[in-house]
N, C-alpha and C. Protein backbone atom coordinates (compact mmCIF):
# COMPACT_ATOMS: atom_id res chain seq x y z
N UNK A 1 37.59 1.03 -3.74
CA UNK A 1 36.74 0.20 -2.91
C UNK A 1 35.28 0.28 -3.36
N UNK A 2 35.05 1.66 -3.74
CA UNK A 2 33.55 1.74 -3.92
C UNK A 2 33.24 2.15 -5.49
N UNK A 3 34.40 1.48 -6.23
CA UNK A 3 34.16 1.51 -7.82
C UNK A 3 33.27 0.64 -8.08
N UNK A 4 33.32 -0.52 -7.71
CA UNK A 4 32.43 -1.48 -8.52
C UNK A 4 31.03 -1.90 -7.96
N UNK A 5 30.60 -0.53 -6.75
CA UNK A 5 29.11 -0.51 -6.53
C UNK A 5 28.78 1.21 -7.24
N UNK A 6 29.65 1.96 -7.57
CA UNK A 6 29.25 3.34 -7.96
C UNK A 6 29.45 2.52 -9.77
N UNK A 7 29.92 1.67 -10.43
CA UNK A 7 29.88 0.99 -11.76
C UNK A 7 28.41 0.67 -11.91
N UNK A 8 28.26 -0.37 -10.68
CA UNK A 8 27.22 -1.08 -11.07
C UNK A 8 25.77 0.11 -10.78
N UNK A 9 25.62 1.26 -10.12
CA UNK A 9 24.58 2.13 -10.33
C UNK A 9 24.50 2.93 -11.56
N UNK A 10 25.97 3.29 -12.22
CA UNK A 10 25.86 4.05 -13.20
C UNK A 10 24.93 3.59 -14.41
N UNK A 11 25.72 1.53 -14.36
CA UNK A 11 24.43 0.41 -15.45
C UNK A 11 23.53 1.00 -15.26
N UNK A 12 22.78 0.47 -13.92
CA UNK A 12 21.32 0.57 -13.77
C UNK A 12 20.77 2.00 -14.12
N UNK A 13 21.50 2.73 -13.88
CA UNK A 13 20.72 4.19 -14.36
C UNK A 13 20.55 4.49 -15.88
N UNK A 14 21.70 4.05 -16.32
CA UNK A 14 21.88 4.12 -17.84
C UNK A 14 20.78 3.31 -18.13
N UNK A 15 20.60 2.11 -17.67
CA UNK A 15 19.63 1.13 -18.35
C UNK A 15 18.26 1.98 -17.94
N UNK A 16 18.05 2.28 -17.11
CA UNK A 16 16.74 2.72 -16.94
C UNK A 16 16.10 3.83 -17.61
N UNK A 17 17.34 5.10 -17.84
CA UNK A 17 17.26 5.99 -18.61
C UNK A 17 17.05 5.51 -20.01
N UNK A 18 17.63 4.52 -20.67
CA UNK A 18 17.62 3.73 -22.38
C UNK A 18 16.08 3.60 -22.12
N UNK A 19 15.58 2.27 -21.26
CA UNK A 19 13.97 2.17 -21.27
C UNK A 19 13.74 3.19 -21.62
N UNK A 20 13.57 4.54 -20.76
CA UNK A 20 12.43 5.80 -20.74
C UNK A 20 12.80 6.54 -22.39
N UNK A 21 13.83 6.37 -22.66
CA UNK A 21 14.21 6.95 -24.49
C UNK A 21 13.55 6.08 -25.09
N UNK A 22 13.86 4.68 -25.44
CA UNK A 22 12.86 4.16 -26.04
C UNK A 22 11.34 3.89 -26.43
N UNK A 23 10.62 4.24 -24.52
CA UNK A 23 9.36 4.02 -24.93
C UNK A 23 9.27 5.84 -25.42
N UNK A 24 9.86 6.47 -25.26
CA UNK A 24 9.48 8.37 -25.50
C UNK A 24 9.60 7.94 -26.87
N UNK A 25 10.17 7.80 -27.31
CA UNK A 25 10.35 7.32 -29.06
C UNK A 25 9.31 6.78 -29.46
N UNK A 26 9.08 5.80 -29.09
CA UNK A 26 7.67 5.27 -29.55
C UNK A 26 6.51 6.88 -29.54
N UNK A 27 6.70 6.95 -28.57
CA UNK A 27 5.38 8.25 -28.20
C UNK A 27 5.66 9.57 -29.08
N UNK A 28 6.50 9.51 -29.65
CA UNK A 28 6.89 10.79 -30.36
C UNK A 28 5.95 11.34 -31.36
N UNK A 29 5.82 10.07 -32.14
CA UNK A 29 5.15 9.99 -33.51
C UNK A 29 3.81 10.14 -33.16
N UNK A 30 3.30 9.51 -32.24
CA UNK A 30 1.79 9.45 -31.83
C UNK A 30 1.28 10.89 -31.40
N UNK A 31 2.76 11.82 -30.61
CA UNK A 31 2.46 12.95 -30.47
C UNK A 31 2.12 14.45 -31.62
N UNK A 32 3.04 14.12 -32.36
CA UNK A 32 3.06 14.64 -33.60
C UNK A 32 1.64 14.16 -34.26
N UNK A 33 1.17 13.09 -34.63
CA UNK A 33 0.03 12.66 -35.18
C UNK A 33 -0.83 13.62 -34.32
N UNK A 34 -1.18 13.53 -33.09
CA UNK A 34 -2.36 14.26 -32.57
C UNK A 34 -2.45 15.50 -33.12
N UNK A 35 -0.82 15.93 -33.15
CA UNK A 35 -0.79 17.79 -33.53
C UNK A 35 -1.40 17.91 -34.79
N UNK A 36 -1.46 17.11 -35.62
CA UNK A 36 -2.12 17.10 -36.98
C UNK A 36 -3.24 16.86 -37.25
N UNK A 37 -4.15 15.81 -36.19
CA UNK A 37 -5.50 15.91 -36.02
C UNK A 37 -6.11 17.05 -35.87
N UNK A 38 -5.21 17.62 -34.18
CA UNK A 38 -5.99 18.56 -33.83
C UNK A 38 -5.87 20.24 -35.02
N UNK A 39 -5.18 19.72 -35.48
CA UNK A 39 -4.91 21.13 -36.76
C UNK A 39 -5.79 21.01 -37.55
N UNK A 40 -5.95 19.30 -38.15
CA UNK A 40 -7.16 19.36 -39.07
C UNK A 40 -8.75 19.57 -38.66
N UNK A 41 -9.08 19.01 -37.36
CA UNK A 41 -10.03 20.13 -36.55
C UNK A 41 -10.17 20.80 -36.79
N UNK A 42 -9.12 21.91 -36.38
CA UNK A 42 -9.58 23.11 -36.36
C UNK A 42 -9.70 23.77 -37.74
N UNK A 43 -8.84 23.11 -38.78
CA UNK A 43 -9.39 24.05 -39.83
C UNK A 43 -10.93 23.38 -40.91
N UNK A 44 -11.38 21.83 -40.71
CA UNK A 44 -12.70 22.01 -40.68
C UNK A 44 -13.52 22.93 -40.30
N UNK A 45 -13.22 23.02 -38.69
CA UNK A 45 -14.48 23.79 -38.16
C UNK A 45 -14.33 25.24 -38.71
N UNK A 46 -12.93 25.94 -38.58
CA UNK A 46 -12.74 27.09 -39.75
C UNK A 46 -13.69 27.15 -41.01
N UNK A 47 -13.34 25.67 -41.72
CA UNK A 47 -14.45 26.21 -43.24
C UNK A 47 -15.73 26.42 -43.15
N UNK A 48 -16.22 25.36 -42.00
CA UNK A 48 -17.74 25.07 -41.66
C UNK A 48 -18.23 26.49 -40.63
N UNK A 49 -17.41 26.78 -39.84
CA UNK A 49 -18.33 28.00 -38.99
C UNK A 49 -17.69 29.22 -38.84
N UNK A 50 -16.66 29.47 -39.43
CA UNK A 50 -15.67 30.53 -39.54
C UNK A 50 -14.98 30.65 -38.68
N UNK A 51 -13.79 31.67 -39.02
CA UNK A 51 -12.67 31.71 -38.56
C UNK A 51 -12.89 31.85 -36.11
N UNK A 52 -13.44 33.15 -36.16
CA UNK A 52 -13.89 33.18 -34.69
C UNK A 52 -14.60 31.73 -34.51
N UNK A 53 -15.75 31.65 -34.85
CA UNK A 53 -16.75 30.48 -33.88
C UNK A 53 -15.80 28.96 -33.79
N UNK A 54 -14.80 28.57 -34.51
CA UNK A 54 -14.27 27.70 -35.17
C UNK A 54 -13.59 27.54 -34.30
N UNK A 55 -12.47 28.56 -33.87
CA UNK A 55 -11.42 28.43 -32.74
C UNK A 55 -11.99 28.85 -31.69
N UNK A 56 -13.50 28.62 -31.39
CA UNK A 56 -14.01 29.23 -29.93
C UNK A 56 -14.34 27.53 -29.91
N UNK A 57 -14.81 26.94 -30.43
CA UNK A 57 -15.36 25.66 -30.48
C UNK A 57 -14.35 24.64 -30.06
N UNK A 58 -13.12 24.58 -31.07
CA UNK A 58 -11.90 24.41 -30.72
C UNK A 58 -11.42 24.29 -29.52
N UNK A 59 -11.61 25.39 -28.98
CA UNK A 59 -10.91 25.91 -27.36
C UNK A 59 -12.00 25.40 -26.62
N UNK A 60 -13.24 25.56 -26.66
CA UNK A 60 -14.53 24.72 -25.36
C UNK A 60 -13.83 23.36 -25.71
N UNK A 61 -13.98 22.42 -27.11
CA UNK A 61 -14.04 21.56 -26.59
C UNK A 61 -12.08 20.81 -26.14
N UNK A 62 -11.37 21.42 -26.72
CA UNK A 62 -9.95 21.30 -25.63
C UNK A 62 -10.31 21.66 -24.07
N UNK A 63 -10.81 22.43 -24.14
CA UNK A 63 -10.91 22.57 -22.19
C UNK A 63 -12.17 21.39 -21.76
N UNK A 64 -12.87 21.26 -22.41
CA UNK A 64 -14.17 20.11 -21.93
C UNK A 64 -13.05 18.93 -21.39
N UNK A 65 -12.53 18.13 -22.54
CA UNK A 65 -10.91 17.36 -22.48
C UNK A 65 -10.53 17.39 -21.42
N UNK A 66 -9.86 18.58 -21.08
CA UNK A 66 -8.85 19.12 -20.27
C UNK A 66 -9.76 18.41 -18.78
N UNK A 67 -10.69 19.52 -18.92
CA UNK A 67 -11.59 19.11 -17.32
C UNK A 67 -12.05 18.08 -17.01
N UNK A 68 -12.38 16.84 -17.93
CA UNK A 68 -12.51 15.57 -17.51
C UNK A 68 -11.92 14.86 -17.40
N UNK A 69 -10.07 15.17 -17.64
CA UNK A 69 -8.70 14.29 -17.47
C UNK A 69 -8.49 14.88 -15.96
N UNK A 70 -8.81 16.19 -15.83
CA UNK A 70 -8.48 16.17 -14.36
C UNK A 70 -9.77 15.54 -14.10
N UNK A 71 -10.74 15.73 -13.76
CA UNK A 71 -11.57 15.02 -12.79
C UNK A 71 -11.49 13.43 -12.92
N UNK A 72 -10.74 13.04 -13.86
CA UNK A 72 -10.35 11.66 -13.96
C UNK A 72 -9.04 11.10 -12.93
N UNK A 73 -8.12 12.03 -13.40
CA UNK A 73 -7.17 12.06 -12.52
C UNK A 73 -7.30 12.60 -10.79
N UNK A 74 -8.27 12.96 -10.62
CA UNK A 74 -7.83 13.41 -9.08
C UNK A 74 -9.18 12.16 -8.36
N UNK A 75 -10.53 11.44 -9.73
CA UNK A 75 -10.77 10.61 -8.60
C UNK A 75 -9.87 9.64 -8.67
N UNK A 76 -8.76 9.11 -9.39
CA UNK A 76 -7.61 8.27 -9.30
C UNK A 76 -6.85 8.69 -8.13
N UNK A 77 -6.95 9.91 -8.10
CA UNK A 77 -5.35 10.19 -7.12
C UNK A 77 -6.17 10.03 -5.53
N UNK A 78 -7.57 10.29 -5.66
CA UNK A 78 -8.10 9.97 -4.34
C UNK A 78 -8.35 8.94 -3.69
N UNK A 79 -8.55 7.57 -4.77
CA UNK A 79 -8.92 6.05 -4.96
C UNK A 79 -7.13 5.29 -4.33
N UNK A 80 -6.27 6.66 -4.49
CA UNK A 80 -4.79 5.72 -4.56
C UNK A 80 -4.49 6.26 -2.55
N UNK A 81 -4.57 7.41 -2.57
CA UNK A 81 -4.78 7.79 -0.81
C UNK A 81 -5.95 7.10 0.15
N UNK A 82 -6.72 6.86 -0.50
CA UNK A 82 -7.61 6.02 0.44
C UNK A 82 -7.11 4.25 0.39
N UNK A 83 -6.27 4.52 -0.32
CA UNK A 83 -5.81 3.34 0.01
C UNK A 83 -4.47 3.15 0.09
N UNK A 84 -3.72 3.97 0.33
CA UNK A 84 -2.83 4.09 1.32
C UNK A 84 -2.65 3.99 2.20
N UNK A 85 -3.87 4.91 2.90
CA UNK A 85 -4.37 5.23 4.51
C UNK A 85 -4.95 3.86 4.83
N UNK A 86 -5.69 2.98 3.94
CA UNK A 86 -6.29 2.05 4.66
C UNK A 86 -4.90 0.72 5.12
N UNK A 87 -4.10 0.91 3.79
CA UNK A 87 -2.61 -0.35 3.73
C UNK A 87 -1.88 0.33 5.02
N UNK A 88 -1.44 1.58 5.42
CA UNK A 88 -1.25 1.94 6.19
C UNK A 88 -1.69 2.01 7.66
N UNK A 89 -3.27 1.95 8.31
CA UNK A 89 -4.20 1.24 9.20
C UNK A 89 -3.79 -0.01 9.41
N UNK A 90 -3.90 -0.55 8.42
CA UNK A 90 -3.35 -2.47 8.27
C UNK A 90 -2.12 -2.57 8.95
N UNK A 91 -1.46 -1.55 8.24
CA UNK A 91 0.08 -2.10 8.83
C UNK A 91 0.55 -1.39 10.75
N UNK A 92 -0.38 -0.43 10.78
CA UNK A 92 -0.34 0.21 12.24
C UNK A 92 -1.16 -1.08 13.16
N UNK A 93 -2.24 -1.27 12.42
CA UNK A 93 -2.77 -2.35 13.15
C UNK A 93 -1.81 -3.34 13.63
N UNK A 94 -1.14 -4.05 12.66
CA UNK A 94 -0.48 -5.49 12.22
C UNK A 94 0.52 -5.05 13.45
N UNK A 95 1.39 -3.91 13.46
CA UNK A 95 2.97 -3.57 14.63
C UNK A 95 2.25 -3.37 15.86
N UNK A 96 0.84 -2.89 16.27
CA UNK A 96 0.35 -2.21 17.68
C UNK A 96 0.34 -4.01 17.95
N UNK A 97 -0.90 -4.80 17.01
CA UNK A 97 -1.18 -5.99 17.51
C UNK A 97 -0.15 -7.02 17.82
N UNK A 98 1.15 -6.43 17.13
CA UNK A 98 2.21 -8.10 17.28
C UNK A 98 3.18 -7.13 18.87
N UNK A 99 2.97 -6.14 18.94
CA UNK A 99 4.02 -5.84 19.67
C UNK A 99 2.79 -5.55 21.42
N UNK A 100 1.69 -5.61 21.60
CA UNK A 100 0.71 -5.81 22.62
C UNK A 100 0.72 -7.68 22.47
N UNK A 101 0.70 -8.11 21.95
CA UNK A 101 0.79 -9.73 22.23
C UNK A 101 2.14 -9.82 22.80
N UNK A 102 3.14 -9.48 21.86
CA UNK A 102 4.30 -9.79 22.77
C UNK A 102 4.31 -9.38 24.05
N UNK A 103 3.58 -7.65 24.39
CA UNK A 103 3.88 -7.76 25.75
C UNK A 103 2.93 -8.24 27.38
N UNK A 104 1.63 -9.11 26.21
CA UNK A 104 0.70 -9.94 27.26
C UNK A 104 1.21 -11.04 27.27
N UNK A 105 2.13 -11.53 26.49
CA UNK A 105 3.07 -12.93 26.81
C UNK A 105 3.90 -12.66 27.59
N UNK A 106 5.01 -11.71 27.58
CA UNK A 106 6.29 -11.72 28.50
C UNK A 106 5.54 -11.00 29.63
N UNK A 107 4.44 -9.93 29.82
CA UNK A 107 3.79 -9.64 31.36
C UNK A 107 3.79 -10.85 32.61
N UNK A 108 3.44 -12.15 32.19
CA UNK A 108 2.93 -12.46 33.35
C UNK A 108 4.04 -12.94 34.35
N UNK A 109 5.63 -13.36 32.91
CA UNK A 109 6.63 -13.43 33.49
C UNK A 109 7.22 -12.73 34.50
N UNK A 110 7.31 -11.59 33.95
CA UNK A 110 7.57 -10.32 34.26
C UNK A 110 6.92 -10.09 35.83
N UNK A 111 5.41 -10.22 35.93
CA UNK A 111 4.92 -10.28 37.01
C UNK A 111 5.39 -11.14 38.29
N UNK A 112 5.63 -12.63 37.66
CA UNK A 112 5.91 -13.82 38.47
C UNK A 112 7.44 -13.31 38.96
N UNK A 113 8.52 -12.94 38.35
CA UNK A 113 9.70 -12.33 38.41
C UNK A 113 10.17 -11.74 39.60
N UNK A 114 9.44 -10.47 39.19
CA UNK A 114 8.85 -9.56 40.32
C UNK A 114 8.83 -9.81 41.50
N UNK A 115 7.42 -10.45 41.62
CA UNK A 115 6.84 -11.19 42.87
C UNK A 115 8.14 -12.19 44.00
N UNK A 116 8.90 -12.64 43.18
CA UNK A 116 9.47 -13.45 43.66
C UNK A 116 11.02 -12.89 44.48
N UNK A 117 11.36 -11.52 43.12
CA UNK A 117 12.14 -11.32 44.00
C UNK A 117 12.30 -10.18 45.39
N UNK A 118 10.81 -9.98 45.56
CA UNK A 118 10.28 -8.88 46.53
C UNK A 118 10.81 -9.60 48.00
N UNK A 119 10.85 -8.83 48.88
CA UNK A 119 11.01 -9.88 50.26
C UNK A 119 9.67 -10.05 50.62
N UNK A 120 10.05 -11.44 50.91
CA UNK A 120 8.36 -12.22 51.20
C UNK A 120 7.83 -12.49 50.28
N UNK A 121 8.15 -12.31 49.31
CA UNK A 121 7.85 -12.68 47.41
C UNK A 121 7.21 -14.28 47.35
N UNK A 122 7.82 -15.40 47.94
CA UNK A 122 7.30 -16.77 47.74
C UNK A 122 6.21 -17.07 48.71
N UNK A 123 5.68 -16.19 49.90
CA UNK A 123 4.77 -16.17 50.40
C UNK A 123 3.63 -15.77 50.10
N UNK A 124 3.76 -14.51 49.24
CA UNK A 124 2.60 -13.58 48.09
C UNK A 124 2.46 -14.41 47.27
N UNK A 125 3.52 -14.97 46.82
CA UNK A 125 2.34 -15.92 45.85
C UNK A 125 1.82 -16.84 46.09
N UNK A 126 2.51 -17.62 47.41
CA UNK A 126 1.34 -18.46 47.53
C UNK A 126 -0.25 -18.31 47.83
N UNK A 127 -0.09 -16.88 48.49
CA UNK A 127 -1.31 -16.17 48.90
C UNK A 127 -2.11 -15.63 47.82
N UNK A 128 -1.66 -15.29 46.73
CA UNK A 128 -2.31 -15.19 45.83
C UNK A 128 -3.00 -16.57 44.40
N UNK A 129 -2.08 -17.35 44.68
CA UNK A 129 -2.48 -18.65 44.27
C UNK A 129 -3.87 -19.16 45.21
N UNK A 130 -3.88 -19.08 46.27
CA UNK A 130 -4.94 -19.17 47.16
C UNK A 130 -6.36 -18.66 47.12
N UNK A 131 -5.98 -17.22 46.61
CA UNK A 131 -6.87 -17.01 46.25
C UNK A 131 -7.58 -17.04 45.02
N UNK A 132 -6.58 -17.11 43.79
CA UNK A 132 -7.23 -17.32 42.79
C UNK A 132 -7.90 -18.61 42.26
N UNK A 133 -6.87 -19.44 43.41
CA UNK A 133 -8.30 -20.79 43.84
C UNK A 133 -10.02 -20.89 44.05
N UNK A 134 -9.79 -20.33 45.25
CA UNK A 134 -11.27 -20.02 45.60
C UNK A 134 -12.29 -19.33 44.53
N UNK A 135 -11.61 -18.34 43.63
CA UNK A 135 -12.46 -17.26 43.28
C UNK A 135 -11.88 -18.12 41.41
N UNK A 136 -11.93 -19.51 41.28
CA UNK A 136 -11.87 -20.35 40.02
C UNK A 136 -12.61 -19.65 38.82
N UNK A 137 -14.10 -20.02 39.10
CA UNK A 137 -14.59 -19.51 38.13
C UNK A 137 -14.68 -18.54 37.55
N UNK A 138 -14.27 -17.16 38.74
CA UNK A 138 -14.42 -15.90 38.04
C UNK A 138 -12.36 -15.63 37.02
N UNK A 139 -11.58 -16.55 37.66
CA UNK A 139 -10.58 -16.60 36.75
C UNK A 139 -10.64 -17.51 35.49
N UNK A 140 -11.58 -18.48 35.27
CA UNK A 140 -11.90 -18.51 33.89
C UNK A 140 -12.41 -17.69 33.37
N UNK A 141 -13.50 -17.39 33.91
CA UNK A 141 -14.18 -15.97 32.82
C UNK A 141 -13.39 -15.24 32.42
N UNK A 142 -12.78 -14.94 33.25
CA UNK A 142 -11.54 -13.36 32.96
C UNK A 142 -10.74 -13.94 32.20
N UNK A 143 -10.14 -15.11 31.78
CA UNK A 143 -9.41 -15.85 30.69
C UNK A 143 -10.02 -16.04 29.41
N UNK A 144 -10.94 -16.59 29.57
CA UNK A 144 -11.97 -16.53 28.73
C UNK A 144 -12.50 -15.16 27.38
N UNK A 145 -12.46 -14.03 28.59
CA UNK A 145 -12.90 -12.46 27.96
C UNK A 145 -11.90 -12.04 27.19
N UNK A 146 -10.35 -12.91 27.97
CA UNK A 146 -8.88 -12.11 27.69
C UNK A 146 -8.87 -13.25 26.04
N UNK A 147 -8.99 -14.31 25.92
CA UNK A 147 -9.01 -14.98 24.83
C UNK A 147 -9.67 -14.71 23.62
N UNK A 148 -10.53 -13.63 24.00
CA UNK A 148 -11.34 -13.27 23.19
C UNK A 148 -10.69 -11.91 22.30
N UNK A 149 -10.18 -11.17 23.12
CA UNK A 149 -9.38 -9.82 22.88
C UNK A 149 -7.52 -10.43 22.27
N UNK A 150 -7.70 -11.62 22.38
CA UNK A 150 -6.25 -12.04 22.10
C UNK A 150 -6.32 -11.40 20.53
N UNK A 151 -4.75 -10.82 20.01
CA UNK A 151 -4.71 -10.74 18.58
C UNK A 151 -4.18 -11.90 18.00
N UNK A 152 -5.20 -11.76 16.86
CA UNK A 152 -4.90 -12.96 16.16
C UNK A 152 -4.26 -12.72 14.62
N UNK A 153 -3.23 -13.55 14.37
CA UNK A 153 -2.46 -13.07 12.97
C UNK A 153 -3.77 -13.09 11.40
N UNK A 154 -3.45 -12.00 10.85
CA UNK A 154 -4.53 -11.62 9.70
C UNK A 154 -4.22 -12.80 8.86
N UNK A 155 -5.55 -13.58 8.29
CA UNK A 155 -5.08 -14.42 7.36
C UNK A 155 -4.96 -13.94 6.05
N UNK A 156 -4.35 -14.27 5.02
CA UNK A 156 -4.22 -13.81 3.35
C UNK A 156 -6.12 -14.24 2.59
N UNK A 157 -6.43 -12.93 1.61
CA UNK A 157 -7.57 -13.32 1.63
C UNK A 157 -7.22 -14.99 -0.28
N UNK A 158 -8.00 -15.62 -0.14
CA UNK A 158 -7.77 -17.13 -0.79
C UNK A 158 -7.51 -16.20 -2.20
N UNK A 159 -7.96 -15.10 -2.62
CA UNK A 159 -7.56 -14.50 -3.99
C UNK A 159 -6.31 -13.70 -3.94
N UNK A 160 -5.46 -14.28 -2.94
CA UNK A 160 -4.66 -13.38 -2.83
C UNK A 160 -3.68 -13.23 -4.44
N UNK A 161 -2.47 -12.73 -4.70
CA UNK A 161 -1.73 -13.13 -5.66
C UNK A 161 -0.21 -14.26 -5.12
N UNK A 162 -0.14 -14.91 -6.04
CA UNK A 162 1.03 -16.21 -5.49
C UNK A 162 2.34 -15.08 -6.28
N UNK A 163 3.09 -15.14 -4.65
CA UNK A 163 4.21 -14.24 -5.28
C UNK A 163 5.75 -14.80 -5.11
N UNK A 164 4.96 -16.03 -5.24
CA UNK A 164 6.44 -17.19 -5.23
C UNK A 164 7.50 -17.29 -6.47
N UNK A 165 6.72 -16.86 -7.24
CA UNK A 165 7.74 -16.85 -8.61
C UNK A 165 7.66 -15.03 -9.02
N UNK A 166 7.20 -14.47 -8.44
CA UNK A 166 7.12 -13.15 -8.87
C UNK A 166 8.74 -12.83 -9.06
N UNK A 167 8.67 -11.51 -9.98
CA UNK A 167 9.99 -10.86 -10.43
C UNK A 167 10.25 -9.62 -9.57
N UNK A 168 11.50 -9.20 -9.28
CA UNK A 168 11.71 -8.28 -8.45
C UNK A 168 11.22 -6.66 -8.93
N UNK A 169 11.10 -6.57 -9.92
CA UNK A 169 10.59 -5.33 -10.69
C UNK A 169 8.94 -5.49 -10.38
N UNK A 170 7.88 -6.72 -9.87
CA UNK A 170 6.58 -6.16 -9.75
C UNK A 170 6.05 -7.10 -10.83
N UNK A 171 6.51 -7.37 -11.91
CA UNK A 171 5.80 -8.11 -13.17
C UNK A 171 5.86 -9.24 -12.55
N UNK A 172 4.76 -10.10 -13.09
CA UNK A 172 4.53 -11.78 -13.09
C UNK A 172 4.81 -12.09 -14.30
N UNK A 173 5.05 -13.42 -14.26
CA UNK A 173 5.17 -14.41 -15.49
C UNK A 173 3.35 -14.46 -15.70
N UNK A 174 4.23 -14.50 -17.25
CA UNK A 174 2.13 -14.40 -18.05
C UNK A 174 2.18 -16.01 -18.59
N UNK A 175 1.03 -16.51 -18.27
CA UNK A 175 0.48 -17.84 -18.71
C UNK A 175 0.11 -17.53 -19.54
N UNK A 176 0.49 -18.78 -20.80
CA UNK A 176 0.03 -18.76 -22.36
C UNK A 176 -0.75 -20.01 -22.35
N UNK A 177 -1.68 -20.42 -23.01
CA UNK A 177 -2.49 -21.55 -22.78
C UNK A 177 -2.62 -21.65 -24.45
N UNK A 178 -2.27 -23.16 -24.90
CA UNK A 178 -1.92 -23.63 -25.67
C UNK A 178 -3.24 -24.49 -26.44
């Protein structure tokens, strides 16, 4: 029963695993090349300042390297949480705001409902219709204030990206201009 969805993961893994061999392959050579730079480095600086000062020089400037890939990397990794937290805000916003509209729409039902099926229920409201007669204007205002606090759906900003033809992996189709 569950051969030909445990088949079809084994593909996809295999395939995904082939990608990551192939591009490592590529990177192999490039890795090896560095090891040979950094060898020929060091034995310049060997002829030029001797054996100690050579591999002290060596080692400052590998750690100089070192310390500005991290401080590269962690203001990346901080640039990627602050904006997490903010896509995350957005989206707490987006569920508090659609799910408080829904329940200032179905409230007043809810209220009228109520009212009606209380005993003496069609008398209260007329009594309260009565009054919210008289006291008109101050129930526009209060409509008015409430219209103001209404949530309103976030619009897309005009640069957004068109993800109508987008691919399920994240890539777009690239325009070639002729």
């Amino acid at each position: 029963m569950f051969a030909g969805l445990i088949n079809q993961a084994k593909s996809a893994v295999s395939h995904v695993v082939m990608e990551y061999v192939a591009r490592a392959s590529v990177a192999v050579p490039f890795v090896i090349a560095l090891g040979f730079a950094l060898a020929a480095i060091a034995v310049t600086l060997v002829e030029r300042f001797g054996y100690i000062a050579g591999y002290w020089i060596m080692a400052g400037g590998l750690a100089a390297i070192g310390v500005i890939a991290a401080i590269a990397v962690s203001a990346k990794e901080h640039k990627e949480e602050v904006a997490d937290q903010q896509a995350e805000e957005t989206d707490n916003r987006s569920v508090i705001s659609g799910a408080t509209a829904q329940a200032m729409a179905q409230a007043p039902l809810a209220l009228l409902g109520a009212l009606f099926s209380a005993p003496g229920g069609a008398t209260s409201v007329l009594k309260i219709a009565r009054i919210l007669g008289r006291n008109l204007p101050m129930v526009l205002l209060l409509a008015m204030i409430g219209a103001l606090f209404w949530p309103t759906a976030a619009k897309a900003p005009d640069d957004a990206i068109d993800q109508s033809n987008a691919k399920p992996n994240g890539f777009h189709p690239v325009e070639t201009y002729h």
